[in-house]
N, C-alpha and C. Protein backbone atom coordinates (compact mmCIF):
# COMPACT_ATOMS: atom_id res chain seq x y z
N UNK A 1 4.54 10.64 6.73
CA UNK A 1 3.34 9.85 6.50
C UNK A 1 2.11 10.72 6.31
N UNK A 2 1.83 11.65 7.17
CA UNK A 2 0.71 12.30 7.00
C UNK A 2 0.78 13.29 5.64
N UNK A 3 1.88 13.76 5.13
CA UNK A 3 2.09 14.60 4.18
C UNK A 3 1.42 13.79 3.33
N UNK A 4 1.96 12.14 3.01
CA UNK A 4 1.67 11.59 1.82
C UNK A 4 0.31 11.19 2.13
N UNK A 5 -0.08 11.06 3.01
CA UNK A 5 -1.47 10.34 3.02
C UNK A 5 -2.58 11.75 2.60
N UNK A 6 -2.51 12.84 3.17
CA UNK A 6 -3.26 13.96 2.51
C UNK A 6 -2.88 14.26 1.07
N UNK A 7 -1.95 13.86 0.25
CA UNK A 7 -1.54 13.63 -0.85
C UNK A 7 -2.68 12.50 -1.75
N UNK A 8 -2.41 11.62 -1.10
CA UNK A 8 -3.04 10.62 -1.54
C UNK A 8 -4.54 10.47 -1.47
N UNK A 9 -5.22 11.30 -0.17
CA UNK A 9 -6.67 11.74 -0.55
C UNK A 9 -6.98 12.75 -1.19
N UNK A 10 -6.04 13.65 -1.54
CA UNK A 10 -6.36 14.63 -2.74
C UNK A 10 -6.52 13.77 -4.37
N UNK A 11 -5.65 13.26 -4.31
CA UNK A 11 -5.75 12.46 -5.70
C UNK A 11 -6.86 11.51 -5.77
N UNK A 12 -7.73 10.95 -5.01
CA UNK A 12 -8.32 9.89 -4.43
C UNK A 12 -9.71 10.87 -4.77
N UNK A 13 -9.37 12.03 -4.53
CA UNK A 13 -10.87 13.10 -4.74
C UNK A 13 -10.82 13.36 -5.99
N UNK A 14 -10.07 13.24 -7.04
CA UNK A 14 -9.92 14.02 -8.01
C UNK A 14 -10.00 12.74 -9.07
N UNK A 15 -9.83 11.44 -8.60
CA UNK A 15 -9.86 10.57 -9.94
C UNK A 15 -11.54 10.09 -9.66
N UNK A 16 -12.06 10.15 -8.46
CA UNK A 16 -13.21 9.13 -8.01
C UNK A 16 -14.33 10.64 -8.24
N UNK A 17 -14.30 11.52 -7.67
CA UNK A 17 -15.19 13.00 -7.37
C UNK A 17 -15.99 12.49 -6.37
N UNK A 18 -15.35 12.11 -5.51
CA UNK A 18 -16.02 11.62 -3.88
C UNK A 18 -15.14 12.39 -3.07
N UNK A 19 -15.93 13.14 -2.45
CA UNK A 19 -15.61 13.92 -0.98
C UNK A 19 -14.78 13.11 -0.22
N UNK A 20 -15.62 12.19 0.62
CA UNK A 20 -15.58 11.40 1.82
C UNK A 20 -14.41 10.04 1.37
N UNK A 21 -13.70 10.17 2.30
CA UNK A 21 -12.47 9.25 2.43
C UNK A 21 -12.39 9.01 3.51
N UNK A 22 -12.44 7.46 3.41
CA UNK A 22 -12.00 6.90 5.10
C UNK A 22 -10.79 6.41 5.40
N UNK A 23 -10.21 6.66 6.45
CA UNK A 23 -8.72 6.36 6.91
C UNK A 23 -8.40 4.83 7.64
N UNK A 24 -7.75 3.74 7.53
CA UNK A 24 -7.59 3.26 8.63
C UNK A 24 -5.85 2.46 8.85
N UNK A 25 -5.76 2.47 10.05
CA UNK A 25 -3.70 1.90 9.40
C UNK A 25 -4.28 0.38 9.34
N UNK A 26 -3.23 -0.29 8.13
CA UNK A 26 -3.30 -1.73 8.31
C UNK A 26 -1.68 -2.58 8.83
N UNK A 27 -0.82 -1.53 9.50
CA UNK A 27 0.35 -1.81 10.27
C UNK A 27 -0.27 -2.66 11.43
N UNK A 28 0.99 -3.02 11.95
CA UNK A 28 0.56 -3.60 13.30
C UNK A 28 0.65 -2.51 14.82
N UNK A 29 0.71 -1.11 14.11
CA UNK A 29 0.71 -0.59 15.16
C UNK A 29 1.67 -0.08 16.34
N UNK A 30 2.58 -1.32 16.54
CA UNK A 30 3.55 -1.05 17.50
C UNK A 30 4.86 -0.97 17.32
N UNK A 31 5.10 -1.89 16.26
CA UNK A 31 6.86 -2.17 15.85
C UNK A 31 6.89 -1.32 14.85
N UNK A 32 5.67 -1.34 13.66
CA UNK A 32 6.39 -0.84 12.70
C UNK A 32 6.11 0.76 12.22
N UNK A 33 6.77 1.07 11.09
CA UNK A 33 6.62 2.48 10.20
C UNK A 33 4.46 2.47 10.11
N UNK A 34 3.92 3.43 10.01
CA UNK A 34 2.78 3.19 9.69
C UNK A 34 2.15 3.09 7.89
N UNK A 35 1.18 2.30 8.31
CA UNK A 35 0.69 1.98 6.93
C UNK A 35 -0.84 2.34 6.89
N UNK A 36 -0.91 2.93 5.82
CA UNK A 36 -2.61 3.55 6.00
C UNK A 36 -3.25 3.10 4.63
N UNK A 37 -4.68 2.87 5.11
CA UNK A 37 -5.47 2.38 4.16
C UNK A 37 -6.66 3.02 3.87
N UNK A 38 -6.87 3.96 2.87
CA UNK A 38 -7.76 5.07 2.04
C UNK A 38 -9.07 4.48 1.87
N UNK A 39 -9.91 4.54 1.51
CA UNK A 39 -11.19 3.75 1.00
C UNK A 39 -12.08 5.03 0.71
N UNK A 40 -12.57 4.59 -0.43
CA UNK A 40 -14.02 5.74 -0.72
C UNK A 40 -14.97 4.64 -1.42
N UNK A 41 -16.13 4.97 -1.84
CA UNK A 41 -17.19 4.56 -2.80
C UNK A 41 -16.19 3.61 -4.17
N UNK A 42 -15.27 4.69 -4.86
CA UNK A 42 -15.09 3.87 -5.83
C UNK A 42 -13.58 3.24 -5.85
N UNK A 43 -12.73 3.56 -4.72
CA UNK A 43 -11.28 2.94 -4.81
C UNK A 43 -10.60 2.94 -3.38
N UNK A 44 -9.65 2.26 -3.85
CA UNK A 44 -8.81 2.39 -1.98
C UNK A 44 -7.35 2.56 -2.88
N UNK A 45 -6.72 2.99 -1.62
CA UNK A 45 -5.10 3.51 -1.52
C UNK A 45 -4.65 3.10 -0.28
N UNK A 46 -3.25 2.62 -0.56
CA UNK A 46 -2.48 2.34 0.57
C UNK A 46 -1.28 2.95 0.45
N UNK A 47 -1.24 3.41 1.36
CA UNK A 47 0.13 5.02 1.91
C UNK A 47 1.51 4.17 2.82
N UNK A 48 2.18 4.46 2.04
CA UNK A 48 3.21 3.69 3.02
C UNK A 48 3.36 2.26 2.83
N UNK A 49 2.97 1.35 1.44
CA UNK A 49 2.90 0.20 1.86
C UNK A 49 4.58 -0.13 2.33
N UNK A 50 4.23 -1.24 3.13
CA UNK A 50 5.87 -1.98 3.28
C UNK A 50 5.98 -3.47 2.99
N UNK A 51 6.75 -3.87 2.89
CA UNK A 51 6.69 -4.98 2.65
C UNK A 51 6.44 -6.15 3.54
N UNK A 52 6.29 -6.39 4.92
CA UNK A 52 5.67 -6.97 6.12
C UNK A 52 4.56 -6.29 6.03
N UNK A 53 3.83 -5.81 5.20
CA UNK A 53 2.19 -5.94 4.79
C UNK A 53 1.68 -6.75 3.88
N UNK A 54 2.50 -7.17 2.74
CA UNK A 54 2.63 -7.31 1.38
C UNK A 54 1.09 -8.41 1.75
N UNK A 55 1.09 -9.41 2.61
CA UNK A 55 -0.25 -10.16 2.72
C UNK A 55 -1.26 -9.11 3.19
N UNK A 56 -1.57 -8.41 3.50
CA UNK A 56 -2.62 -7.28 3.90
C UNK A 56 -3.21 -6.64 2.30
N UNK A 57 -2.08 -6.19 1.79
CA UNK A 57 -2.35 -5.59 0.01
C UNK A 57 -2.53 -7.11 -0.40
N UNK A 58 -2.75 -7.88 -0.66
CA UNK A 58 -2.84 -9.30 -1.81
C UNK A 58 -4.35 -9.24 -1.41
N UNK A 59 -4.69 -9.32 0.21
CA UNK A 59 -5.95 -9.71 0.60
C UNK A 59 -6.94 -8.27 0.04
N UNK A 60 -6.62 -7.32 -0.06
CA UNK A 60 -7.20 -5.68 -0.59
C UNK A 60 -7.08 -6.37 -1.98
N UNK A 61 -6.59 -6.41 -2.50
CA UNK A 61 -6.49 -6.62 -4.36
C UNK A 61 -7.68 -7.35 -4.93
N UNK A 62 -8.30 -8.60 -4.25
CA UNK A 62 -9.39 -9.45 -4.58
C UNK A 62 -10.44 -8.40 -4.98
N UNK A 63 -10.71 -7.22 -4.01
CA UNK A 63 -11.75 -6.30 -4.53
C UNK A 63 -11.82 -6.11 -5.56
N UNK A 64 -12.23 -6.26 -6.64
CA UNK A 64 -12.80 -5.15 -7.53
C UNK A 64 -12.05 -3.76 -8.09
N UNK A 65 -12.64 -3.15 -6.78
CA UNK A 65 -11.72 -1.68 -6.70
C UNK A 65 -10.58 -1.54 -6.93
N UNK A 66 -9.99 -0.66 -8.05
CA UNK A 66 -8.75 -0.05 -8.19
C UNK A 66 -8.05 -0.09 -6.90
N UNK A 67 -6.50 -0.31 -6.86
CA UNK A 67 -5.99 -0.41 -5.57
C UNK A 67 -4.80 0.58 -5.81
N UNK A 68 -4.29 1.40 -5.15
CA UNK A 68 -3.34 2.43 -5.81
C UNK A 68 -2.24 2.64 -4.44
N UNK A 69 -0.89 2.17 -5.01
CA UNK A 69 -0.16 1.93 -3.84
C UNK A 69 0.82 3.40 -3.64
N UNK A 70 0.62 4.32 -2.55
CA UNK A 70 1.20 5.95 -2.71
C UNK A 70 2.74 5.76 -2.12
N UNK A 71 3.99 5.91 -2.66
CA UNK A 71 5.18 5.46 -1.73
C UNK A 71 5.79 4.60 -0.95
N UNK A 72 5.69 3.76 -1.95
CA UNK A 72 5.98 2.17 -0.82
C UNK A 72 7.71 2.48 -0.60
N UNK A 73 7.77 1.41 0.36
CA UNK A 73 8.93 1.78 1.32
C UNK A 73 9.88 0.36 1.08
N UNK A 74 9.58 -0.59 0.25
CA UNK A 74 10.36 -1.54 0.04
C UNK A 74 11.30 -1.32 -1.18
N UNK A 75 12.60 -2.04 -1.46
CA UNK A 75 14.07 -1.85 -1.64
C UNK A 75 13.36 -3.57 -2.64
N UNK A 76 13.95 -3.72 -4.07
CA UNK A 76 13.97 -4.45 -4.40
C UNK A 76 15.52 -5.28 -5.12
N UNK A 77 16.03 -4.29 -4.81
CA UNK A 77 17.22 -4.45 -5.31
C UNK A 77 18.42 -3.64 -4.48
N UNK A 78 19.59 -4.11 -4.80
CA UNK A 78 20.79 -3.21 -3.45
C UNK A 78 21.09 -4.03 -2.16
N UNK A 79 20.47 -4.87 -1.84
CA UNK A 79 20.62 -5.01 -0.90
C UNK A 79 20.72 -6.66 -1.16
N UNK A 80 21.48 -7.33 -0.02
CA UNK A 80 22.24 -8.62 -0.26
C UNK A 80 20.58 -9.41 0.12
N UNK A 81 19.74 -9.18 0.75
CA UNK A 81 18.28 -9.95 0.69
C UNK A 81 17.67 -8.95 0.58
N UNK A 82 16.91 -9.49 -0.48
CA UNK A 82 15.34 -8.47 -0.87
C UNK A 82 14.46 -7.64 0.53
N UNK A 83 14.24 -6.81 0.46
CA UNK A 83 12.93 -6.65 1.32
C UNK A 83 11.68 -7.93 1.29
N UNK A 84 11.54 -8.47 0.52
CA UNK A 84 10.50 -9.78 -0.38
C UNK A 84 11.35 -11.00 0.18
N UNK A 85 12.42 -10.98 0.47
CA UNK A 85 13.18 -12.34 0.83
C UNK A 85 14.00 -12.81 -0.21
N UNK A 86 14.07 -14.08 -0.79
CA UNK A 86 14.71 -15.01 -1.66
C UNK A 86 14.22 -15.51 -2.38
N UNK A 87 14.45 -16.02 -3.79
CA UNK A 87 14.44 -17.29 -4.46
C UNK A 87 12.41 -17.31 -4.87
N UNK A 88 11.60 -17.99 -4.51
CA UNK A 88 10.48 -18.05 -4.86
C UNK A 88 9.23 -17.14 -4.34
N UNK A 89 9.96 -16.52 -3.06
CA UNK A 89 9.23 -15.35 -2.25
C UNK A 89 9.44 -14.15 -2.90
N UNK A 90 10.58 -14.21 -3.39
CA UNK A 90 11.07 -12.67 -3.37
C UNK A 90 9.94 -12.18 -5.19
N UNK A 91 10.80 -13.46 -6.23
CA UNK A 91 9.83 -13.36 -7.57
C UNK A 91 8.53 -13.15 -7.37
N UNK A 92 7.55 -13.99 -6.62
CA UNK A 92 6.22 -13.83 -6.50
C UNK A 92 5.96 -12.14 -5.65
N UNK A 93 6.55 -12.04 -4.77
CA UNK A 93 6.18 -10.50 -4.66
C UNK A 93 6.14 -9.51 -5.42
N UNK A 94 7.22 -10.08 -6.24
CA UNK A 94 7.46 -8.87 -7.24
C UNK A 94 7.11 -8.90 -8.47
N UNK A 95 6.23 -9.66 -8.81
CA UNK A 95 5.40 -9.94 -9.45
C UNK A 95 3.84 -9.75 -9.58
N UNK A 96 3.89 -9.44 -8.15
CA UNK A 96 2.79 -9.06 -7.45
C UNK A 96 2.65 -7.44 -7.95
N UNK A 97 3.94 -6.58 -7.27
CA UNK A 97 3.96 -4.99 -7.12
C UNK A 97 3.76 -4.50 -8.46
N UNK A 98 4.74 -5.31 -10.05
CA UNK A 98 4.89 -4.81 -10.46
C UNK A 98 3.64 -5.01 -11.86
């Protein structure tokens, strides 16, 4: 996580030419993998999204701001249920990502 997230504020410096990047996780902290959320002046990044965030990124997207997702960790295919779920959940997510 931290590899990609200093990854992801290097690139974050280099498309915007803003120094200052703020960090914050939008996981829940306790159960899960962490999820971090980038922010500068002109864009945000989310490191790690997963898919038990997927409402956290929809509610980020309304901004304005470019939203740039660094290594997401969800499986859309392979597996007998989506990471996204089924049937009308699973399409609308992925409709969403892609």
């Amino acid at each position: 996580f931290e590899a990609a997230k200093e990854f992801a504020v290097g690139v974050m410096r280099g498309l915007s030419g803003k120094g200052r990047v703020v960090f914050r996780r939008i996981d829940d902290g306790i159960e899960s993998d962490p999820v971090g959320l980038l922010t500068n002046e002109v864009l945000r990044c989310v490191v790690f999204p997963a898919a038990d965030t997927l409402r956290q990124i929809r509610d980020l997207d309304r901004d304005p701001k470019p939203l740039l997702l660094v290594n997401p960790q969800w499986k859309t295919s392979g597996n007998v249920v989506s990471d996204f779920g089924i049937g009308p959940w699973k399409q609308r997510a992925e409709e969403f990502i892609t």
